[in-house]
PDB file of N, CA and C in Angstrom:
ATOM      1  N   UNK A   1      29.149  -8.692 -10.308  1.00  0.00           N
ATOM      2  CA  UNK A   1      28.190  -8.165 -11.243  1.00  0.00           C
ATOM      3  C   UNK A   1      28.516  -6.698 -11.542  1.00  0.00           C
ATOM      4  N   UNK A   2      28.351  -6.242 -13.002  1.00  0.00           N
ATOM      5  CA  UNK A   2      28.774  -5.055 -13.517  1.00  0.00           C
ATOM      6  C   UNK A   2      27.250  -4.496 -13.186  1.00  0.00           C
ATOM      7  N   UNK A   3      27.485  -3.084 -12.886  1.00  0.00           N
ATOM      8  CA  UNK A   3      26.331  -2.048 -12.772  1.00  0.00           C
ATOM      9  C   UNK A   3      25.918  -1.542 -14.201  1.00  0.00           C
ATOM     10  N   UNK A   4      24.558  -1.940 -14.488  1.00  0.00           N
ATOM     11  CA  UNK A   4      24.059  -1.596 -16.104  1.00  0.00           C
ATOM     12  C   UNK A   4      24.237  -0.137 -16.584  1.00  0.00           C
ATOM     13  N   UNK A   5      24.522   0.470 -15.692  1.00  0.00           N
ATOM     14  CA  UNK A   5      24.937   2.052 -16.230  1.00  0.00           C
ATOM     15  C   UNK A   5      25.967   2.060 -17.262  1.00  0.00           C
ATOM     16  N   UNK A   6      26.814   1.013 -16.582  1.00  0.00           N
ATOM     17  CA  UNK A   6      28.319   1.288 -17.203  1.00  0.00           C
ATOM     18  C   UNK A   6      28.905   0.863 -18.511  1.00  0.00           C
ATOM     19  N   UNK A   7      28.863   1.083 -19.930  1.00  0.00           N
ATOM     20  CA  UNK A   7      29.842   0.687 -20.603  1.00  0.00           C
ATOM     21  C   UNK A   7      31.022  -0.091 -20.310  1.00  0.00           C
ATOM     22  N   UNK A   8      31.728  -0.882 -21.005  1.00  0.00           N
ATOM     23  CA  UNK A   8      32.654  -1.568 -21.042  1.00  0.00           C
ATOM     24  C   UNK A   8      33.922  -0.403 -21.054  1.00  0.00           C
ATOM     25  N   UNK A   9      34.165   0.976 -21.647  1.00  0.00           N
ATOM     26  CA  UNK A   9      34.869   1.482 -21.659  1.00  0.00           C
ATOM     27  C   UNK A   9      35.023   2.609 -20.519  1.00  0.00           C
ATOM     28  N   UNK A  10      33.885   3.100 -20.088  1.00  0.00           N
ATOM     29  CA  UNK A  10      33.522   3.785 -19.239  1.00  0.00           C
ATOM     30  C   UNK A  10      34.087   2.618 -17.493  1.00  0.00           C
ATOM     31  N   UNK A  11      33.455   1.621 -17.360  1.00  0.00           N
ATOM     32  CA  UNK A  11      33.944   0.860 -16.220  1.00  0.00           C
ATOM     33  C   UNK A  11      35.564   0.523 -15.970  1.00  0.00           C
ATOM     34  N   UNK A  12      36.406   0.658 -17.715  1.00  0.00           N
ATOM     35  CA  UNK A  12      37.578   0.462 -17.442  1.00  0.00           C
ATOM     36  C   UNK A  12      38.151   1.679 -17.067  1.00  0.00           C
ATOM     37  N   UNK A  13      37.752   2.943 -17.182  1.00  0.00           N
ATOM     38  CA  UNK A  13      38.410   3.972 -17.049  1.00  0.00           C
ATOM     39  C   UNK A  13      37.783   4.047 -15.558  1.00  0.00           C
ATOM     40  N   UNK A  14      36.870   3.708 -15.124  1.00  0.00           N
ATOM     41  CA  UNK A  14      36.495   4.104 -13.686  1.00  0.00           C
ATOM     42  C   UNK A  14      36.762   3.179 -13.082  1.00  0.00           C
ATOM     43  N   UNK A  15      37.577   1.892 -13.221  1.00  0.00           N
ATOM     44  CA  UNK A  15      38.226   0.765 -12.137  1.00  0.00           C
ATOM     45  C   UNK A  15      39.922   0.934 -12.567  1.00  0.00           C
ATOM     46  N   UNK A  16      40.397   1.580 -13.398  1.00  0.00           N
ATOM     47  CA  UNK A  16      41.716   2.284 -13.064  1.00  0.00           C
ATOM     48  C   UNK A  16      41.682   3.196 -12.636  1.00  0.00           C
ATOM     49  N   UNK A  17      40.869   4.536 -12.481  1.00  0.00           N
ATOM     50  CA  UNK A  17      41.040   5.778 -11.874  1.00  0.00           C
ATOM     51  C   UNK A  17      40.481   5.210 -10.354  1.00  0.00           C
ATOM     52  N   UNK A  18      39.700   4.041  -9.943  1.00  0.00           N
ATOM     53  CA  UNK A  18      39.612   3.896  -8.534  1.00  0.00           C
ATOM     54  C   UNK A  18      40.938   3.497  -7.625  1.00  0.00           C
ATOM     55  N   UNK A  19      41.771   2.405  -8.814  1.00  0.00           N
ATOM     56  CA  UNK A  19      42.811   2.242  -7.880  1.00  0.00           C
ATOM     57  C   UNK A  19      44.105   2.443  -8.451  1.00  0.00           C
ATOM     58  N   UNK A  20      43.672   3.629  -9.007  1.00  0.00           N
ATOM     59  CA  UNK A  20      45.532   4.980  -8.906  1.00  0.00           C
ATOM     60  C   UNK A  20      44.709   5.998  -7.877  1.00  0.00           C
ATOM     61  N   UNK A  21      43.426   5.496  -7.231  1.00  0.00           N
ATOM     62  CA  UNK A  21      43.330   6.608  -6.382  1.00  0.00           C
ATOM     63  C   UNK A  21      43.290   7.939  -6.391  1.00  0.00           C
ATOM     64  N   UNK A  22      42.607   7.764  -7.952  1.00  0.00           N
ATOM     65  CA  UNK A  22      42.614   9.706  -8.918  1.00  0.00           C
ATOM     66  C   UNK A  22      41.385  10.011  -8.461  1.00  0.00           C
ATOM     67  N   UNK A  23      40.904  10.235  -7.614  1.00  0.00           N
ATOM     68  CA  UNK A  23      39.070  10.390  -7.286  1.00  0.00           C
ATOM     69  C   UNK A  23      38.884  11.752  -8.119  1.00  0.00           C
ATOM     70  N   UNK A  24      39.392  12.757  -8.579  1.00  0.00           N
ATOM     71  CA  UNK A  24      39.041  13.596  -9.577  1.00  0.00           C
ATOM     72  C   UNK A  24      38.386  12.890 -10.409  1.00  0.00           C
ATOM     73  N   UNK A  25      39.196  12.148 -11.316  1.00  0.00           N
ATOM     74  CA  UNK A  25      38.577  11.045 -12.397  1.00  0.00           C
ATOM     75  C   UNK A  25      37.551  10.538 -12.108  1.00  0.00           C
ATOM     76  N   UNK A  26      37.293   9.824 -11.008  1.00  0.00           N
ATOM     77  CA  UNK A  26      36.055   9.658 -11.072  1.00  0.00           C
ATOM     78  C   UNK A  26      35.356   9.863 -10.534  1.00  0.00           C
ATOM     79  N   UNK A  27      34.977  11.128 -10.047  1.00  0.00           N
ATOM     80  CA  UNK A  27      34.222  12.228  -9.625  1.00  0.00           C
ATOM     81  C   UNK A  27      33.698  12.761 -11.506  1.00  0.00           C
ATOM     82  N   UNK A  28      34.365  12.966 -12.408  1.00  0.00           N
ATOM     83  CA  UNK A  28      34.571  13.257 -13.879  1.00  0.00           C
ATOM     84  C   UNK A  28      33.273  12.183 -14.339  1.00  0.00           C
ATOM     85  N   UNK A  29      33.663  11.164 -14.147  1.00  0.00           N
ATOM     86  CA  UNK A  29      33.104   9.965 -14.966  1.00  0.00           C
ATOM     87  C   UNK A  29      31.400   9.675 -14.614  1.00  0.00           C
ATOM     88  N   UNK A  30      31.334   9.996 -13.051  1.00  0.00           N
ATOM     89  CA  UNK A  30      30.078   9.557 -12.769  1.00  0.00           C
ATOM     90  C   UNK A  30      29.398  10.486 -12.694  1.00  0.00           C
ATOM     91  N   UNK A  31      30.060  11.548 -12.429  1.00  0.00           N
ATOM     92  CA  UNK A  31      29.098  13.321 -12.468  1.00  0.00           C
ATOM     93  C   UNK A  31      28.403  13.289 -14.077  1.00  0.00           C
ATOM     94  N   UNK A  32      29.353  12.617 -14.795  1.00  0.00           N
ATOM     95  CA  UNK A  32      29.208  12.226 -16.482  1.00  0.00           C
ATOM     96  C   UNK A  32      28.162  11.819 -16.628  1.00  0.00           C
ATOM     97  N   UNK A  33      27.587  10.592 -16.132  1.00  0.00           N
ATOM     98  CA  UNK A  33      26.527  10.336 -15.997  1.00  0.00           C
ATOM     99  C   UNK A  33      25.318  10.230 -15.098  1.00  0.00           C
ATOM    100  N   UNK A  34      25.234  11.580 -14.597  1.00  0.00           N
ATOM    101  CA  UNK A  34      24.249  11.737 -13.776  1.00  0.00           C
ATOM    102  C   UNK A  34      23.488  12.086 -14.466  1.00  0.00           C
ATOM    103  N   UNK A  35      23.277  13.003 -15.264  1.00  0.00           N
ATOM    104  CA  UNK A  35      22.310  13.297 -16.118  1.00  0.00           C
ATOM    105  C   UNK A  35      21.346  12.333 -16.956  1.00  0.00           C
ATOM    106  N   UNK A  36      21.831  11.254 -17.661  1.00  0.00           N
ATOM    107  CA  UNK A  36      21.269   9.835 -17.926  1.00  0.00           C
ATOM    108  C   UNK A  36      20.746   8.890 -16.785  1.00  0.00           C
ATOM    109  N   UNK A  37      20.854   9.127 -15.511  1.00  0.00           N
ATOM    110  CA  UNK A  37      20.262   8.381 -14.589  1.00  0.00           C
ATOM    111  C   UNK A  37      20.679   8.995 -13.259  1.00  0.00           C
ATOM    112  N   UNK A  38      19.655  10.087 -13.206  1.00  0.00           N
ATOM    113  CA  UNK A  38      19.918  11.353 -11.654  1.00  0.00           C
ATOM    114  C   UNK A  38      19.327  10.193 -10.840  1.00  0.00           C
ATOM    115  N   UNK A  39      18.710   9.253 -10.212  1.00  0.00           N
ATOM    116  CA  UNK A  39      17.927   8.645  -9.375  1.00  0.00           C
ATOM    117  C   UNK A  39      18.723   7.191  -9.420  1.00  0.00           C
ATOM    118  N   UNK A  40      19.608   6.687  -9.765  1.00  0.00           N
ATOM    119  CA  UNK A  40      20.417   5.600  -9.809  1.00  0.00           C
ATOM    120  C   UNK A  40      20.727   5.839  -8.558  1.00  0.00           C
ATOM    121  N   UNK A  41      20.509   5.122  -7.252  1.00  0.00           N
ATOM    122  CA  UNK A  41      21.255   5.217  -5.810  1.00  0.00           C
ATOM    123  C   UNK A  41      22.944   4.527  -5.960  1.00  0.00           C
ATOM    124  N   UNK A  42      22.973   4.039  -6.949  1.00  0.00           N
ATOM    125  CA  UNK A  42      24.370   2.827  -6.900  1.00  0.00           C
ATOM    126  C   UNK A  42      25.904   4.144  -7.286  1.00  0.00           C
ATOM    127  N   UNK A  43      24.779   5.302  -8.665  1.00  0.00           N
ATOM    128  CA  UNK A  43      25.845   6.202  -9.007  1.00  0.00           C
ATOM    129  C   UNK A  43      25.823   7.482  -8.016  1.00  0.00           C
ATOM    130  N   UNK A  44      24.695   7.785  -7.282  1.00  0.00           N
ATOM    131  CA  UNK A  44      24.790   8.612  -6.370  1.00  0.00           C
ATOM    132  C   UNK A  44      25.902   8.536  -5.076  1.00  0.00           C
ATOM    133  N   UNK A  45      25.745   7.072  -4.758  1.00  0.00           N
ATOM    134  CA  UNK A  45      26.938   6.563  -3.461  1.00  0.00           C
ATOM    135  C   UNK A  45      27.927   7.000  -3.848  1.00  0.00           C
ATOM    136  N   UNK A  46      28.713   6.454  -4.953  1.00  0.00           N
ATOM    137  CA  UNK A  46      29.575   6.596  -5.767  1.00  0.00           C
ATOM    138  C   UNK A  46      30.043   8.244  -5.963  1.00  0.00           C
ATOM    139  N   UNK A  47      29.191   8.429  -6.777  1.00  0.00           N
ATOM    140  CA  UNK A  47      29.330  10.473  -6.212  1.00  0.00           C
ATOM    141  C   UNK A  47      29.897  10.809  -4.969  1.00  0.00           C
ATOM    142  N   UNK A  48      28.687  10.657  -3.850  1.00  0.00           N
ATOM    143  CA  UNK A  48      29.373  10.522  -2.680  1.00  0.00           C
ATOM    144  C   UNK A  48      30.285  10.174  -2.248  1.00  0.00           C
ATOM    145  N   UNK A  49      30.393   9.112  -2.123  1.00  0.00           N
ATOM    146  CA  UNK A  49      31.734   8.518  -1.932  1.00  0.00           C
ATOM    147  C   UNK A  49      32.876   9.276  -1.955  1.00  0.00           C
ATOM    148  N   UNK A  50      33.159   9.974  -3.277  1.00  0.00           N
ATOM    149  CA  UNK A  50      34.374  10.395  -4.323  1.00  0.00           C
ATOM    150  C   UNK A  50      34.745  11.792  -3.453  1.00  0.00           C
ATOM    151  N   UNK A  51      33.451  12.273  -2.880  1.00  0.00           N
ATOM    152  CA  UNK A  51      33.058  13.911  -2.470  1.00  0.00           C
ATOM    153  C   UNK A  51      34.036  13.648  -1.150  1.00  0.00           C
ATOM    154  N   UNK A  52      33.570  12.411  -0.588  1.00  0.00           N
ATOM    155  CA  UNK A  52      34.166  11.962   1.208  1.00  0.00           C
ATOM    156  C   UNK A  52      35.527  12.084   1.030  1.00  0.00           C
ATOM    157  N   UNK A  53      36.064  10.953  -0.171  1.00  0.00           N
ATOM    158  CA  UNK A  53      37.341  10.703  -0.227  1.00  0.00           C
ATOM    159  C   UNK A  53      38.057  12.246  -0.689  1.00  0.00           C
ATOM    160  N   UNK A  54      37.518  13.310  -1.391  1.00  0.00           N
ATOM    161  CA  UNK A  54      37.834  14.240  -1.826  1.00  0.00           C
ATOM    162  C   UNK A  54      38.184  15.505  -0.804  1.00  0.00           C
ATOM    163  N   UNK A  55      37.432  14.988   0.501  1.00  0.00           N
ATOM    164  CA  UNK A  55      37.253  15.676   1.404  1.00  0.00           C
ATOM    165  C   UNK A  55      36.402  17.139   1.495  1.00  0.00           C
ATOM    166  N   UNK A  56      35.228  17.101   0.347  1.00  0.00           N
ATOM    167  CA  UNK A  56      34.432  17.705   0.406  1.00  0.00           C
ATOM    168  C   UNK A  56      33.039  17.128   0.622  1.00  0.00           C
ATOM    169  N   UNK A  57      32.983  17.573   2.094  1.00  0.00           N
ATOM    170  CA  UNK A  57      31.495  17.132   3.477  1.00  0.00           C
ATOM    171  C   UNK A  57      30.827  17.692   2.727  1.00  0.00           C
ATOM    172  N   UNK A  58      30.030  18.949   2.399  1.00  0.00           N
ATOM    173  CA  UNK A  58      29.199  19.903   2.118  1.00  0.00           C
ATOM    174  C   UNK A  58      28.164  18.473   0.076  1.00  0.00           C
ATOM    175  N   UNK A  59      29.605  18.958  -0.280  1.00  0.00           N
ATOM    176  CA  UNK A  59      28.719  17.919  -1.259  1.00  0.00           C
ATOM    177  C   UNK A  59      28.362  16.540  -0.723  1.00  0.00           C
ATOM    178  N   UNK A  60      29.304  15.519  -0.300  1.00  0.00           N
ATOM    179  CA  UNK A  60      29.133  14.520   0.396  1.00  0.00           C
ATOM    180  C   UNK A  60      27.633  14.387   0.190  1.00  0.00           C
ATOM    181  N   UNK A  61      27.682  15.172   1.906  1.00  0.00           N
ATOM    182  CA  UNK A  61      26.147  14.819   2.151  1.00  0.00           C
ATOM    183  C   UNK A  61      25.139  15.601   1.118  1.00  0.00           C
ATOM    184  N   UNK A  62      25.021  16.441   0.609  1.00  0.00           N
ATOM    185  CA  UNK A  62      24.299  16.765  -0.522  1.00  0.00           C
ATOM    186  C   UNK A  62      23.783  15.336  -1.706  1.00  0.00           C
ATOM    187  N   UNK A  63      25.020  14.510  -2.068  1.00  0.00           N
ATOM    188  CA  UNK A  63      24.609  13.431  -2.875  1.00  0.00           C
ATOM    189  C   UNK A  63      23.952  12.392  -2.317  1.00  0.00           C
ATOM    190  N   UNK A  64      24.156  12.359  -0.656  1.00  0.00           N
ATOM    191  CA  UNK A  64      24.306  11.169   0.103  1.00  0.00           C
ATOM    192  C   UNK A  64      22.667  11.259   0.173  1.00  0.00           C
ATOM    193  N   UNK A  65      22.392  12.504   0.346  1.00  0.00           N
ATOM    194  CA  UNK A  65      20.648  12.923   0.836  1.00  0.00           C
ATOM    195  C   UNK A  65      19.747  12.763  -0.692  1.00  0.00           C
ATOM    196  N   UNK A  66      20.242  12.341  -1.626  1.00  0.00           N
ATOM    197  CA  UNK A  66      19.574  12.232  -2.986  1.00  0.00           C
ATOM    198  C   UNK A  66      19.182  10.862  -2.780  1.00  0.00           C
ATOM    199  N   UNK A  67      19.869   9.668  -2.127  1.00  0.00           N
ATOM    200  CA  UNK A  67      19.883   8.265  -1.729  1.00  0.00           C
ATOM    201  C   UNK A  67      18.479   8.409  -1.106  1.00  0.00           C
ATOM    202  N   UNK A  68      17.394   7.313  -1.471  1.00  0.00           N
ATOM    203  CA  UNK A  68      16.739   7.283  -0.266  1.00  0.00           C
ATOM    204  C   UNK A  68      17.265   6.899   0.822  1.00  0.00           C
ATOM    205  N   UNK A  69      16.321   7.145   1.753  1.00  0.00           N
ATOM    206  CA  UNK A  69      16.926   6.620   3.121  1.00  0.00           C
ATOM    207  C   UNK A  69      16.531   5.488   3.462  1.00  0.00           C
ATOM    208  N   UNK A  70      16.504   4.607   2.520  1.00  0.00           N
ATOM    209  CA  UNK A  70      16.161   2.797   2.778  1.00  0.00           C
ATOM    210  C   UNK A  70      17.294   2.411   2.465  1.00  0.00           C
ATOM    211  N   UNK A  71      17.994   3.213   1.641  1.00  0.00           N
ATOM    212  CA  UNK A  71      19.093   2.155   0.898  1.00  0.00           C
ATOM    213  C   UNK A  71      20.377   2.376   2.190  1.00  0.00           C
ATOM    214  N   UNK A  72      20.750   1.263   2.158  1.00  0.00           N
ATOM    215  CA  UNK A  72      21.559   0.267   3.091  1.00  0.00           C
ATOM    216  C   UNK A  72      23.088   1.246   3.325  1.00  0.00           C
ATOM    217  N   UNK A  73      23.782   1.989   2.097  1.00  0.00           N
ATOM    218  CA  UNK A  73      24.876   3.005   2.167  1.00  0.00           C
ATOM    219  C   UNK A  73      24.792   4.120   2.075  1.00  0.00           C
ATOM    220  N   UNK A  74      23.756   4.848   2.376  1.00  0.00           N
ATOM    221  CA  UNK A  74      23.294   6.803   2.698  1.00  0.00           C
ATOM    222  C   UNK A  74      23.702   6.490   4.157  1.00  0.00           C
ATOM    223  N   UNK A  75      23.569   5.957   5.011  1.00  0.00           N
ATOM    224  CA  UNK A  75      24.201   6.073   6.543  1.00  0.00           C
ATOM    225  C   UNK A  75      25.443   5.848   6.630  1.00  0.00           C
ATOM    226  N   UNK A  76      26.230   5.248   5.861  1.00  0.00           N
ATOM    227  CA  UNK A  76      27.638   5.296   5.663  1.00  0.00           C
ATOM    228  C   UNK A  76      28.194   6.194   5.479  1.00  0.00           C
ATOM    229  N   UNK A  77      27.551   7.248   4.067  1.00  0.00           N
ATOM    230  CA  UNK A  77      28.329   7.872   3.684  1.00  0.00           C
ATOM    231  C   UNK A  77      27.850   9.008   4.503  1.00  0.00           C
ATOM    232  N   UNK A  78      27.189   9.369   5.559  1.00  0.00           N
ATOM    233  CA  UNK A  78      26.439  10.526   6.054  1.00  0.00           C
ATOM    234  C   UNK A  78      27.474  10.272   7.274  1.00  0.00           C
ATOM    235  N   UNK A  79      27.747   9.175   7.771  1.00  0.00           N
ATOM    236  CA  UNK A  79      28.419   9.054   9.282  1.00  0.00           C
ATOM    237  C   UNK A  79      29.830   9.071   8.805  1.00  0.00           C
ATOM    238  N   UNK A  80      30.597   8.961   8.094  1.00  0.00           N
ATOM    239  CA  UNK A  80      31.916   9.343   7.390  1.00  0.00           C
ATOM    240  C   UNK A  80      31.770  10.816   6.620  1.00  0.00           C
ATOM    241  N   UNK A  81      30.835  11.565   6.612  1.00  0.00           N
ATOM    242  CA  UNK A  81      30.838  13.123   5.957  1.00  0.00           C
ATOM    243  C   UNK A  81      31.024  13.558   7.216  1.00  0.00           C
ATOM    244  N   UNK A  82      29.962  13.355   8.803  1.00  0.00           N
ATOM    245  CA  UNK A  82      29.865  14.257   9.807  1.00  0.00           C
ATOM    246  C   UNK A  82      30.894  13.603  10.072  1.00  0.00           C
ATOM    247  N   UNK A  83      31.931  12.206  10.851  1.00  0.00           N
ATOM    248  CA  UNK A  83      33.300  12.577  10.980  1.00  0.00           C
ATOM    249  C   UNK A  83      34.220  13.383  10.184  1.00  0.00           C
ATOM    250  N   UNK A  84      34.330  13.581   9.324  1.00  0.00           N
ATOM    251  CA  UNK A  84      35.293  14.521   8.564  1.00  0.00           C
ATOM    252  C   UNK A  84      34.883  15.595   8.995  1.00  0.00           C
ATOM    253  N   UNK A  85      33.351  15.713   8.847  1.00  0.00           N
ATOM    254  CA  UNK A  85      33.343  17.730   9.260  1.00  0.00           C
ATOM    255  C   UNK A  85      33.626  18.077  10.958  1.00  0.00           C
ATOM    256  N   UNK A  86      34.024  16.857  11.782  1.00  0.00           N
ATOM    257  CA  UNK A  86      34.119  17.462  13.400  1.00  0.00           C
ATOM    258  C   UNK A  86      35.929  17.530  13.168  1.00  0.00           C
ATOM    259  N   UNK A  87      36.359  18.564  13.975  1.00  0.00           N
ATOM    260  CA  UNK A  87      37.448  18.617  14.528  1.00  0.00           C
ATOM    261  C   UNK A  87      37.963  17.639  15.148  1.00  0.00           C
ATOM    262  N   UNK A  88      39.096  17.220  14.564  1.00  0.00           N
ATOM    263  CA  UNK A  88      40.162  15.862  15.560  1.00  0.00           C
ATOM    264  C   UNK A  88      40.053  16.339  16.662  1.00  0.00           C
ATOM    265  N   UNK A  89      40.213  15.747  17.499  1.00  0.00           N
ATOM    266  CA  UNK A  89      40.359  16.402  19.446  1.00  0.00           C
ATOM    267  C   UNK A  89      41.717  15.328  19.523  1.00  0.00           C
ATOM    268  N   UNK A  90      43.106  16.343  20.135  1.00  0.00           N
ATOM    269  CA  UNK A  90      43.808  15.038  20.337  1.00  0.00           C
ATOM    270  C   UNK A  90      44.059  14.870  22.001  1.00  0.00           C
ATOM    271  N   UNK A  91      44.210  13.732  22.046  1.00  0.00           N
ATOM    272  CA  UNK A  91      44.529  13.273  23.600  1.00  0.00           C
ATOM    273  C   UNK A  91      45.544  14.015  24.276  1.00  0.00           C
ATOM    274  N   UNK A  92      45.146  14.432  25.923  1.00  0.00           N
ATOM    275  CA  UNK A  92      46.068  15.281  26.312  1.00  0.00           C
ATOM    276  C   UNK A  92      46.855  14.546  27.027  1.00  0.00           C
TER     277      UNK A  92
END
């Protein structure tokens, strides 16, 4: 099932920029439409998401905390922001 946010042209440009793995792009695309639907949890993850893979924690969890905290992927993306922000420890 397609997410009703999305245009037909808009979903093709954001399911090729997911897997060439350009997360700029679509960090671009969905920041695009935040403004038309700030409270969409499906485009907020997604935000998130992009922030994790981008390796910026600080926003991460900033989008992740816009999610209520019922919905099923704000603990995902909150427990993959605080691993990224701890220091590797490597085995001695």
């Amino acid at each position: 099932m397609v997410h009703p946010i999305y245009d037909a042209e808009t979903l093709k440009k954001a399911t090729d920029a997911y897997f060439q793995k350009d997360w700029d792009t679509m960090l671009e695309i969905n920041l695009s439409m935040l403004d038309a639907h700030p409270d969409d949890e499906f485009l907020l993850w997604h935000i998130a998401d992009t922030y994790v893979k981008l390796g910026d924690v600080s926003k991460a969890v900033e989008f992740a905390g816009r999610i209520k905290g019922s919905a099923v992927h704000r603990d995902d993306i909150m427990l993959r922001a605080s691993q990224m922000a701890q220091p590797e420890v490597e085995d001695e």
